[in-house]
Protein backbone atom coordinates (compact mmCIF):
# COMPACT_ATOMS: atom_id res chain seq x y z
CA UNK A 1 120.54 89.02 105.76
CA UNK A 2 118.81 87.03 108.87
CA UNK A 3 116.40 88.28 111.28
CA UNK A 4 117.80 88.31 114.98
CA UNK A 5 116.31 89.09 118.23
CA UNK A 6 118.12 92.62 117.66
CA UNK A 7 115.98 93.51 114.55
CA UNK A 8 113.34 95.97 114.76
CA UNK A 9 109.72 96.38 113.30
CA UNK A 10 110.47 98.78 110.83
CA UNK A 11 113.29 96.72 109.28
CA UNK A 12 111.18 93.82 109.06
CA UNK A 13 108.27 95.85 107.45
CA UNK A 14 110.89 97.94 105.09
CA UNK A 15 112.72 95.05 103.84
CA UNK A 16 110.51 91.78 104.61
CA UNK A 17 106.93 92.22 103.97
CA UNK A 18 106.48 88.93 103.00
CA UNK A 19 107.45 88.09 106.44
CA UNK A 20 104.19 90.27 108.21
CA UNK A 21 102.06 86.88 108.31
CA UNK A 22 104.39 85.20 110.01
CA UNK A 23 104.15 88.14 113.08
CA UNK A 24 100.86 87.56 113.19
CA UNK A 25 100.20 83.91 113.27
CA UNK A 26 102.91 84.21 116.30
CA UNK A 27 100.82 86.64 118.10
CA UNK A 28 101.97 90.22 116.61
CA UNK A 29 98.75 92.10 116.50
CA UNK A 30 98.06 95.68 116.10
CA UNK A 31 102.23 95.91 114.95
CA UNK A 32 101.95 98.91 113.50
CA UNK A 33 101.46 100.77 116.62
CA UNK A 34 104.39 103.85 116.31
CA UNK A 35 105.34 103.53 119.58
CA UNK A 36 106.83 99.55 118.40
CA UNK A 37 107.70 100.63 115.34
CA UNK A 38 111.65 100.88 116.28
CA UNK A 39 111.05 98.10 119.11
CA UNK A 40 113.39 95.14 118.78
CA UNK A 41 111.59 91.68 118.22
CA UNK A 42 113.31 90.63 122.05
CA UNK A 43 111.62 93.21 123.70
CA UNK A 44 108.32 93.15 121.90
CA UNK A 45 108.43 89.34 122.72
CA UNK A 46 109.03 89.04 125.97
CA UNK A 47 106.33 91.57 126.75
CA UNK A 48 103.45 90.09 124.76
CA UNK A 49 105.03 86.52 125.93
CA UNK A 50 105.92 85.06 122.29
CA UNK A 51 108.34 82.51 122.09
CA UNK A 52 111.13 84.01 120.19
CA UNK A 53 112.89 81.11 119.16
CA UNK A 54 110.05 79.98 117.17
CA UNK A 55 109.39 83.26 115.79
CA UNK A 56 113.05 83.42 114.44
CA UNK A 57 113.46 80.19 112.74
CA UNK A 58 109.87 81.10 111.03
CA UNK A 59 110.42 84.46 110.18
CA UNK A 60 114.30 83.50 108.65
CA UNK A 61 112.45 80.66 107.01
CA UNK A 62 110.02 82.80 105.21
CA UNK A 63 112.26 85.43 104.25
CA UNK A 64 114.62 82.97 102.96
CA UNK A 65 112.27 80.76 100.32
């Protein structure tokens, strides 16, 4: 499976914990506010102003190795 723009926190904390680091070393802090909880990554990005590019290719990279 690969991480998209479409994916939401709860996925990524239900199926990728190893992938929780990379959030925050691209800005994701506090992420386990409810209320983002079943945010998509886009969304969540664009409003803290991460670059979500980035965030992809290191969050697929991590989950991947």
């Amino acid at each position: 499976m690969k991480i998209t723009k479409d994916t939401i926190l709860e996925e990524i904390f239900e199926k990728y914990p190893e992938a929780i680091p990379v959030l925050a070393r691209h800005g994701f802090y506090g992420v386990a506010c409810p209320a983002e909880m079943w945010v998509s990554l886009r969304i969540i990005s664009e409003s803290r102003g991460i670059l979500l590019d980035s965030l992809l290719e290191d969050l697929n990279k991590v989950i991947s190795d």
